[in-house]
N, C-alpha and C. Protein backbone atom coordinates (compact mmCIF):
# COMPACT_ATOMS: atom_id res chain seq x y z
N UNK A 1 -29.26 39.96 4.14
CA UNK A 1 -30.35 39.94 5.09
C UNK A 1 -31.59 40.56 4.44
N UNK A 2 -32.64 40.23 4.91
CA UNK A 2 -34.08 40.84 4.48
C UNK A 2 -34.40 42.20 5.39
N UNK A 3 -34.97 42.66 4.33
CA UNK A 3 -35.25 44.27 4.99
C UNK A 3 -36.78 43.77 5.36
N UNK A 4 -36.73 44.60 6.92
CA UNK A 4 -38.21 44.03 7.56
C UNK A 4 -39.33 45.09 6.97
N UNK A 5 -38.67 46.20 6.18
CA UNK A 5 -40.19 47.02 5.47
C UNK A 5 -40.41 46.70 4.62
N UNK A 6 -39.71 46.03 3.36
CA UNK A 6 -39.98 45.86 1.75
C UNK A 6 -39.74 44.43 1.39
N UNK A 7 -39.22 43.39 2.44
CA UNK A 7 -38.72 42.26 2.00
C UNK A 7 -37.52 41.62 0.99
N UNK A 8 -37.11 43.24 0.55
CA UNK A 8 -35.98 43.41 -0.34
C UNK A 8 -34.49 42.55 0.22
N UNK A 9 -33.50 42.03 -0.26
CA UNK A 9 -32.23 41.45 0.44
C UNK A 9 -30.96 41.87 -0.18
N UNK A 10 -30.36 42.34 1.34
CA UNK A 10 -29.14 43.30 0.36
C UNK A 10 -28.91 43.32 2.00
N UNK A 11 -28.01 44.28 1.69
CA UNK A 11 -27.71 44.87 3.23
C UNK A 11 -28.65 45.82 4.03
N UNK A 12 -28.27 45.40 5.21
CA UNK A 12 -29.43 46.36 6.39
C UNK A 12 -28.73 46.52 7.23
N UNK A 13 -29.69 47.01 8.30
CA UNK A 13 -29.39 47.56 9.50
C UNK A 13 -30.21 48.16 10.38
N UNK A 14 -29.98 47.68 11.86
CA UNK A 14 -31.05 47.92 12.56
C UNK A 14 -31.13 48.76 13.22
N UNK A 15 -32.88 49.72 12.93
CA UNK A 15 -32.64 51.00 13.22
C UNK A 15 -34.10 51.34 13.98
N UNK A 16 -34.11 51.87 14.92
CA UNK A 16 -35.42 52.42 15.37
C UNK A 16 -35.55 54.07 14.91
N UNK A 17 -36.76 54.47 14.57
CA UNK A 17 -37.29 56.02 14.09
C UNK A 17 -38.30 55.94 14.95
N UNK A 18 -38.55 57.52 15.56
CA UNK A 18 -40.11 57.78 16.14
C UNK A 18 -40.42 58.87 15.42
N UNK A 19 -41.30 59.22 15.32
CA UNK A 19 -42.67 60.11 15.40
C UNK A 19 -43.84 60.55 16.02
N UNK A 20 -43.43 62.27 16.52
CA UNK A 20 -44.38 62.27 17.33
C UNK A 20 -45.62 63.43 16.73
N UNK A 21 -46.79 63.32 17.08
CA UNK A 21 -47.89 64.25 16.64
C UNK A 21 -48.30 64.84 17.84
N UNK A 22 -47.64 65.99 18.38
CA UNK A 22 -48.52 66.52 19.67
C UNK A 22 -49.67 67.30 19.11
N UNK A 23 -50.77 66.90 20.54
CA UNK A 23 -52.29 67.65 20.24
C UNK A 23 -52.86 68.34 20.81
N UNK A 24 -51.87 69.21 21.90
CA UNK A 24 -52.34 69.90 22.87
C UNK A 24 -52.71 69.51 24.12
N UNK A 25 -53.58 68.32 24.34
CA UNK A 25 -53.95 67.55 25.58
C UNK A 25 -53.72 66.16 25.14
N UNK A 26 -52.90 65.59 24.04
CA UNK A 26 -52.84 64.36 23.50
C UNK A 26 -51.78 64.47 22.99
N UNK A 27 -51.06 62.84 22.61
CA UNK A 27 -50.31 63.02 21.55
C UNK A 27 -50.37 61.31 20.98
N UNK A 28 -50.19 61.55 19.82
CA UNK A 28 -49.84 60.54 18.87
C UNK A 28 -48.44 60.26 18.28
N UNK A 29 -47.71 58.93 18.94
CA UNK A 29 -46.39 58.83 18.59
C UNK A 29 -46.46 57.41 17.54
N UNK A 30 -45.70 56.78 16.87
CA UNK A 30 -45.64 56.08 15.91
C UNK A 30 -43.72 55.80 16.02
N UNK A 31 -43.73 54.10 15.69
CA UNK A 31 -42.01 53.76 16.02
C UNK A 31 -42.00 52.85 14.82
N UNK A 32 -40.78 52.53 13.78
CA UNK A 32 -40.59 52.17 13.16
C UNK A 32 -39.41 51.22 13.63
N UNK A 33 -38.87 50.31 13.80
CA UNK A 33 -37.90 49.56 14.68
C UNK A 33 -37.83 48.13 13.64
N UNK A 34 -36.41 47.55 13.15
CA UNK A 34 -36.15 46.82 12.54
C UNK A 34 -35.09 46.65 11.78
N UNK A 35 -34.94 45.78 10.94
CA UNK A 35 -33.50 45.66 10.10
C UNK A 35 -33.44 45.87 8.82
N UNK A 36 -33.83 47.27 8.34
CA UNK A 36 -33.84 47.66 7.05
C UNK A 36 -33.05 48.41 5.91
N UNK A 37 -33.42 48.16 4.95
CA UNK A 37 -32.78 48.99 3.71
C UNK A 37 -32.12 50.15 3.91
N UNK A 38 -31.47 50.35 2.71
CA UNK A 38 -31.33 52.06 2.70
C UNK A 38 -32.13 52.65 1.97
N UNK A 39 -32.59 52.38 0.86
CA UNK A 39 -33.82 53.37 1.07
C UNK A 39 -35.33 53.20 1.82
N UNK A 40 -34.92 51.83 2.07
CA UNK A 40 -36.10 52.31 3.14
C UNK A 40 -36.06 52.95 4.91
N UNK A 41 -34.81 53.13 4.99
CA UNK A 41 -34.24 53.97 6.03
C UNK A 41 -34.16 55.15 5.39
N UNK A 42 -33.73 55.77 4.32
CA UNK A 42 -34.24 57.45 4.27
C UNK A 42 -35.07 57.31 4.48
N UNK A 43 -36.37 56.56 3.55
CA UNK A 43 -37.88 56.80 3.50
C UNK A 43 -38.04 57.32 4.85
N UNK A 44 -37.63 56.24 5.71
CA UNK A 44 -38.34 56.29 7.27
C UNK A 44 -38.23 57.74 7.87
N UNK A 45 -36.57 57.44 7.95
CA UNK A 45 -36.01 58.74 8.29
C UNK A 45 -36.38 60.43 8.30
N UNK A 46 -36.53 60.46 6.80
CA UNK A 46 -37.15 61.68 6.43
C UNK A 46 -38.47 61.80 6.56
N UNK A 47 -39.94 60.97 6.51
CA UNK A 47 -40.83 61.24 6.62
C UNK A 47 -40.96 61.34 7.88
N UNK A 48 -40.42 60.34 9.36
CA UNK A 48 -41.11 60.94 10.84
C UNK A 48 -40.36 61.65 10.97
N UNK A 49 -38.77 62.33 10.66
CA UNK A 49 -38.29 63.49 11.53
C UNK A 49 -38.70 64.55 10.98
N UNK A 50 -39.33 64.54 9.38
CA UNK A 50 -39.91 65.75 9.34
C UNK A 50 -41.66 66.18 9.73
N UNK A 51 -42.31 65.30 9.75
CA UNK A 51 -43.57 64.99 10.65
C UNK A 51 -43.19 65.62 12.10
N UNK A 52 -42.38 65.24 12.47
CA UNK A 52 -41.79 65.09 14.47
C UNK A 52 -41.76 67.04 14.66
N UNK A 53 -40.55 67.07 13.24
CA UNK A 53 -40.19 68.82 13.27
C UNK A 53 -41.25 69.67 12.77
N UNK A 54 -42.07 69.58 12.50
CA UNK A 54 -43.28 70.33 12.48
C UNK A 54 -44.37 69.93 13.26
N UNK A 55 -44.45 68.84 13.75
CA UNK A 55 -46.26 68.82 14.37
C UNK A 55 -45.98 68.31 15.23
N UNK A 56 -44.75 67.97 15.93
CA UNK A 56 -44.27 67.56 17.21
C UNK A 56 -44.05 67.92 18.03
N UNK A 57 -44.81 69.84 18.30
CA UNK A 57 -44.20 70.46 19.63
C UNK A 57 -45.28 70.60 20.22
N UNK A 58 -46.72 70.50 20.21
CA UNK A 58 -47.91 70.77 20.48
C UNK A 58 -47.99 69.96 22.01
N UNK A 59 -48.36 70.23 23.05
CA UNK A 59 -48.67 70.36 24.36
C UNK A 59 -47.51 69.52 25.38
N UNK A 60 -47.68 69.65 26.58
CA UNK A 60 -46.55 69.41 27.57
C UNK A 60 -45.81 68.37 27.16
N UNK A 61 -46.43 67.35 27.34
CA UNK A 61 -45.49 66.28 27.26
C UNK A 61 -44.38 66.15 25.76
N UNK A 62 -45.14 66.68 24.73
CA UNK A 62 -44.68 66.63 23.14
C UNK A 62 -43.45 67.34 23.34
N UNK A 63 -43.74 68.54 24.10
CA UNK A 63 -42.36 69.78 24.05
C UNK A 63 -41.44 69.29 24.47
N UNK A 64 -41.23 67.88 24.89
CA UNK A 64 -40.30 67.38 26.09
C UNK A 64 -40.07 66.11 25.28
N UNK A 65 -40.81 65.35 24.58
CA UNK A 65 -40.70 64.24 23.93
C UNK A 65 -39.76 64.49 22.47
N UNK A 66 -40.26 65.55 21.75
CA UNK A 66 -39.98 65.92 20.56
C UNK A 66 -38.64 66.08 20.15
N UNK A 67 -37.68 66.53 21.15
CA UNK A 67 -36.07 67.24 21.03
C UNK A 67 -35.59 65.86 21.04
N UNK A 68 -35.80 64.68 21.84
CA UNK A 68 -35.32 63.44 21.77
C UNK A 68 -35.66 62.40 20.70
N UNK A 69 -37.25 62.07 20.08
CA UNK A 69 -37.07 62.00 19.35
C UNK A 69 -36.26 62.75 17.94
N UNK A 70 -36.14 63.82 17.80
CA UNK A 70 -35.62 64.12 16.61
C UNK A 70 -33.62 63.75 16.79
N UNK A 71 -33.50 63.96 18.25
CA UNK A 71 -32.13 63.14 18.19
C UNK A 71 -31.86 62.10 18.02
N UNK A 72 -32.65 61.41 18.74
CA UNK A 72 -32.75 59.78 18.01
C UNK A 72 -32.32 59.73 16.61
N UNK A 73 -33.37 60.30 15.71
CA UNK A 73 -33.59 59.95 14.67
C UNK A 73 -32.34 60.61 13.53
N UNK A 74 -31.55 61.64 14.16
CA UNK A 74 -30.71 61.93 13.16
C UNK A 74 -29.40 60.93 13.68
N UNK A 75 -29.58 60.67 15.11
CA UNK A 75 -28.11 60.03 15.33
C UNK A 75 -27.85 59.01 14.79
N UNK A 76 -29.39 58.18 14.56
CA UNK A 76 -29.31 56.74 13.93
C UNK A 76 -29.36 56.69 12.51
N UNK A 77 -29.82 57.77 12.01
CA UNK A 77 -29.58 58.15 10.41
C UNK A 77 -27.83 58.53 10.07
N UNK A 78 -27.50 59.17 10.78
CA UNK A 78 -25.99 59.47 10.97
C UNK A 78 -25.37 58.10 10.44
N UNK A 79 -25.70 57.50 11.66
CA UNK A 79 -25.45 56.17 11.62
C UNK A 79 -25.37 55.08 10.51
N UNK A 80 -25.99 55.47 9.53
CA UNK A 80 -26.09 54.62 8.05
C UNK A 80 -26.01 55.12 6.88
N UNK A 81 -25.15 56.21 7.53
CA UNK A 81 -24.76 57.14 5.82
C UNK A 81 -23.42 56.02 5.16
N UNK A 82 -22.97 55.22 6.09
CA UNK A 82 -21.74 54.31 4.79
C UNK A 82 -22.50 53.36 4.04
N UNK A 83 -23.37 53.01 4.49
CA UNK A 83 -24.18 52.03 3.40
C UNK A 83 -24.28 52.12 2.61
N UNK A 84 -24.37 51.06 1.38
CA UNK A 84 -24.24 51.16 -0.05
C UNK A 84 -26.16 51.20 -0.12
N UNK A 85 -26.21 52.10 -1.11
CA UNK A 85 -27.95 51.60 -1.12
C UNK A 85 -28.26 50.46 -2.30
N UNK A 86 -27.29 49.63 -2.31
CA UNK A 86 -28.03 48.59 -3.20
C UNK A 86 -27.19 48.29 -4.13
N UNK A 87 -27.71 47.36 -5.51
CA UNK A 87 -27.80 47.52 -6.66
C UNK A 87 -27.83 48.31 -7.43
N UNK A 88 -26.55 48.82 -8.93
CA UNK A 88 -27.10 50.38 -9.09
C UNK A 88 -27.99 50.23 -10.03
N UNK A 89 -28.99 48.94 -10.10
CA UNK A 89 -30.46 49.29 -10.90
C UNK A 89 -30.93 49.77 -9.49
N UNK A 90 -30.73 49.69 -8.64
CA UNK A 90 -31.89 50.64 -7.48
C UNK A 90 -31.86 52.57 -7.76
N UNK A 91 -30.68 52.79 -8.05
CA UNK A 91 -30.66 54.36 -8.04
C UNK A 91 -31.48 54.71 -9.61
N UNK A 92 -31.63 54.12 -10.49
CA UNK A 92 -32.27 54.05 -11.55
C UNK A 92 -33.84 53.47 -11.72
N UNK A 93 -34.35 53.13 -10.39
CA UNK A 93 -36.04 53.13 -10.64
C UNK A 93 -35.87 53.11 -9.10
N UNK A 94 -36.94 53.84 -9.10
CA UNK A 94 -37.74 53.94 -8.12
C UNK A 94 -37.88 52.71 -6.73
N UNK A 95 -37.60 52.72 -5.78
CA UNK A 95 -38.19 51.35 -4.75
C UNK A 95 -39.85 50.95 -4.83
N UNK A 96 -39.76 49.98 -4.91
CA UNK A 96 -40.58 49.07 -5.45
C UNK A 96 -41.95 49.18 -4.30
N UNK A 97 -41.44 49.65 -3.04
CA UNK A 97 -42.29 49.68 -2.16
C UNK A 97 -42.77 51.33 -1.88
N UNK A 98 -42.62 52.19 -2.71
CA UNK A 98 -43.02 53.77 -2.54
C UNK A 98 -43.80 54.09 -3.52
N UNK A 99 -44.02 53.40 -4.38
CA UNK A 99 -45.14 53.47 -5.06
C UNK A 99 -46.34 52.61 -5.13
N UNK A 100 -47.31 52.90 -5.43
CA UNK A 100 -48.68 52.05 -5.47
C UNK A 100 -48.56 51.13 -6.95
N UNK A 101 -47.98 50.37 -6.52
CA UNK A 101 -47.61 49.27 -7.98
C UNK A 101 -49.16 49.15 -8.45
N UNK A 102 -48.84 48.05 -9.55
CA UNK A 102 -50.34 47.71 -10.12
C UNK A 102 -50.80 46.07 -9.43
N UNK A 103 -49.30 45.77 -8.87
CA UNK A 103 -49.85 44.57 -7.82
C UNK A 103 -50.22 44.42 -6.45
N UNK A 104 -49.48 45.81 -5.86
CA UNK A 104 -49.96 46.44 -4.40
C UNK A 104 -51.50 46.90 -4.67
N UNK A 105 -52.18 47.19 -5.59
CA UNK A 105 -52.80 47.61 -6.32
C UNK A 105 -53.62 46.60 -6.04
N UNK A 106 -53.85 45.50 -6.95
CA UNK A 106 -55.00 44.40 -6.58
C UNK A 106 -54.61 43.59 -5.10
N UNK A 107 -53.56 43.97 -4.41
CA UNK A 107 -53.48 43.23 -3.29
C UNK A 107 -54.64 44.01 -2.18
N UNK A 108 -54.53 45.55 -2.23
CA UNK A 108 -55.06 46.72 -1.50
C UNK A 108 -56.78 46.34 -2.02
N UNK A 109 -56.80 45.92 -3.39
CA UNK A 109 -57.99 46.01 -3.63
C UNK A 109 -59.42 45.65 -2.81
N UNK A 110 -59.56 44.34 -2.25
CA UNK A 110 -60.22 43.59 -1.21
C UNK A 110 -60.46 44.48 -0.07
N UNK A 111 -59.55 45.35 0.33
CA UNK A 111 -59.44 46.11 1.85
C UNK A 111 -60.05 47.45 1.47
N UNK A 112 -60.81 47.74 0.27
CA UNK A 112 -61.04 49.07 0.09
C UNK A 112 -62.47 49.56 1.24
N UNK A 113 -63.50 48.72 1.10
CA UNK A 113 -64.24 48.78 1.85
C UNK A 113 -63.88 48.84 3.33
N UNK A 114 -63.08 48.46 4.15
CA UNK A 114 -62.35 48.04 5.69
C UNK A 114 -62.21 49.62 5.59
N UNK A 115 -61.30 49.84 4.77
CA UNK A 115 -60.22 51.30 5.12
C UNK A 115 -61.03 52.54 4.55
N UNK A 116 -62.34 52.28 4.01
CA UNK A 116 -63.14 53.69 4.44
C UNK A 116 -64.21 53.66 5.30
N UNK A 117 -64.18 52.25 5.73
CA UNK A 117 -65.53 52.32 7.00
C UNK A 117 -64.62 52.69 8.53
N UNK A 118 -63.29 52.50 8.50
CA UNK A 118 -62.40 52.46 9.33
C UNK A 118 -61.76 54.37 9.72
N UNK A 119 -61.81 54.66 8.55
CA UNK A 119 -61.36 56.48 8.28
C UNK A 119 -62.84 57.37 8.43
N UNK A 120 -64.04 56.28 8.23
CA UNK A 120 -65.15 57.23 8.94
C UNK A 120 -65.43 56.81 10.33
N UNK A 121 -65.07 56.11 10.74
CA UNK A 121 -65.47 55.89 12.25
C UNK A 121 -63.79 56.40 13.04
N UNK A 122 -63.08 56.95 12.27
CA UNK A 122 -61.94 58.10 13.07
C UNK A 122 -60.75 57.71 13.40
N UNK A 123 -61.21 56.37 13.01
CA UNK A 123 -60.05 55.81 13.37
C UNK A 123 -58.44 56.40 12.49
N UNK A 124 -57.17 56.80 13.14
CA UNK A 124 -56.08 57.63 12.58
C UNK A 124 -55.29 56.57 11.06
N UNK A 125 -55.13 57.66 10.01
CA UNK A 125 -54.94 57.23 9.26
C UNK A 125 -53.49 56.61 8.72
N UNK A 126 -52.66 56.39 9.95
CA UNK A 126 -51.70 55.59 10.29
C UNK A 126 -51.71 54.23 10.87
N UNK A 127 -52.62 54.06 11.49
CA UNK A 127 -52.97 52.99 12.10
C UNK A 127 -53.99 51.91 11.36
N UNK A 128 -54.83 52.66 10.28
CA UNK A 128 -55.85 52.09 9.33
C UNK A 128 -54.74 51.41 8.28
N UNK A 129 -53.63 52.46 7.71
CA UNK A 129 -52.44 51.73 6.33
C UNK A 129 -51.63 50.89 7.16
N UNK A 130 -51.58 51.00 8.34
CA UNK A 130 -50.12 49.94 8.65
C UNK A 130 -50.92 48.75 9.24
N UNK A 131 -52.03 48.30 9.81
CA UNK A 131 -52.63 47.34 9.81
C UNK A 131 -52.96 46.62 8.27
N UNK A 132 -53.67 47.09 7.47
CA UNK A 132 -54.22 46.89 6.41
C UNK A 132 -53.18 46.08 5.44
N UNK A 133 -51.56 46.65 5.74
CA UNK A 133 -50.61 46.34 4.70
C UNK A 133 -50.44 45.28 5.02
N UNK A 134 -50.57 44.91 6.63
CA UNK A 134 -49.50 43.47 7.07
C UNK A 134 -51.04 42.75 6.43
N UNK A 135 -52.15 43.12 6.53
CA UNK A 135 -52.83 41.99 5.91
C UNK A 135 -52.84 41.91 4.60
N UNK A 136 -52.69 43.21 3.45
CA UNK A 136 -52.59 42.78 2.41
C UNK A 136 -51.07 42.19 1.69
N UNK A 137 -50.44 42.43 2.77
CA UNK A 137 -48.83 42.00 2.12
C UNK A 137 -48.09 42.54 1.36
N UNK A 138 -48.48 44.53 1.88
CA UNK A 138 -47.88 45.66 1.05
C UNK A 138 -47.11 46.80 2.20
N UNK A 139 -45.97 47.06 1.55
CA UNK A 139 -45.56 48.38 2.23
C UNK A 139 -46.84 49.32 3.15
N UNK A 140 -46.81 49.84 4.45
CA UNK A 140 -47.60 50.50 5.17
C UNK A 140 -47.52 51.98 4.02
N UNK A 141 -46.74 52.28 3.35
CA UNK A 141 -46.72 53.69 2.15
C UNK A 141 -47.62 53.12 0.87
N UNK A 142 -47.49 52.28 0.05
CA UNK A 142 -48.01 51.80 0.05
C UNK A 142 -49.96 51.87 -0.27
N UNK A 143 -50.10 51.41 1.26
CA UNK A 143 -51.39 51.58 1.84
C UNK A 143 -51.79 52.92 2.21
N UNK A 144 -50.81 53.81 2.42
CA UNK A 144 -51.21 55.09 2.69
C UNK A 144 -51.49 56.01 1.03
N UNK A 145 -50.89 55.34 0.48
CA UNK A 145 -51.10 55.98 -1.18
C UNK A 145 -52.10 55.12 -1.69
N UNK A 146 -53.02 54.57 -1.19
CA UNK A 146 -54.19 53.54 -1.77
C UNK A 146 -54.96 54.49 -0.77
N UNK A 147 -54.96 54.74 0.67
CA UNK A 147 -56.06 55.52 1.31
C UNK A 147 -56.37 56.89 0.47
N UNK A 148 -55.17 57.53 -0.06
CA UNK A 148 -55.01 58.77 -0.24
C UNK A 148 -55.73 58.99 -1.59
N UNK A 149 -55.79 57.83 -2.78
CA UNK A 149 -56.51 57.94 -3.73
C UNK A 149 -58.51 57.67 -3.10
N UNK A 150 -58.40 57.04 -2.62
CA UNK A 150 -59.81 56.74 -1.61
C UNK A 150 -60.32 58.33 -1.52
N UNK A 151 -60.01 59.29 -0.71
CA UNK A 151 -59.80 60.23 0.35
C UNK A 151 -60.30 61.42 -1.21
């Protein structure tokens, strides 16, 4: 099957992750939901539950949202520890989609202008890489490591 984050084909599995950003009178949540890799299920995994466990307790609703997401997210990680992660050329380089290749690279290139007129008018810098990728046809990480050289 195809992994719906990297396009990679191997085995998957379908997994939803949240992330939440409480802000005191706001919050910013983010869901990852699909039939993916194993490493692109750690990826997921580890970056919103550790996002969630630090910046996820901030005002009413978050304090109440936060304990569930982070259960979610370990039960369904639980959940895909038998998986093989691949090919064992995968444990020997890097995933192809966590780094800023040199072809994610000229794909990102075109969108450079979008994604700093987009990060000065405030718009959140989650929502600027994960739009941007489905148009350039790159991992949303990716795009966040093309903003981050920008920045």
């Amino acid at each position: 099957m195809r992994c719906d984050s990297c396009g990679d084909t191997g085995a998957t599995k379908h997994v939803a992750f949240y992330q939440n950003i409480g802000m005191l009178i706001m919050r910013q949540s983010k869901t990852v939901e699909g039939d993916l890799c194993k490493p692109c299920i750690d990826r997921v995994f580890w970056r919103f539950t550790l996002i969630t466990l630090v910046f996820g307790w901030r005002g009413m609703i978050s304090i109440i949202v936060t304990p569930f997401f982070l259960i979610n997210n370990v039960a369904r990680f639980l959940g895909t520890r038998s998986m093989k992660s691949g090919a064992s050329l995968a444990a020997a380089t890097p995933h192809p989609t966590l780094s800023l290749t040199p072809a994610a690279r000229a794909r990102l290139a075109p969108f450079r202008e979008e994604i700093q007129e987009r990060l000065a008018a405030g718009e959140p810098e989650v929502s600027v890489s994960e739009s941007v990728a489905r148009k350039a046809g790159v991992s949303a990480q990716q795009a966040e490591l093309m903003i981050d050289e920008l920045e």
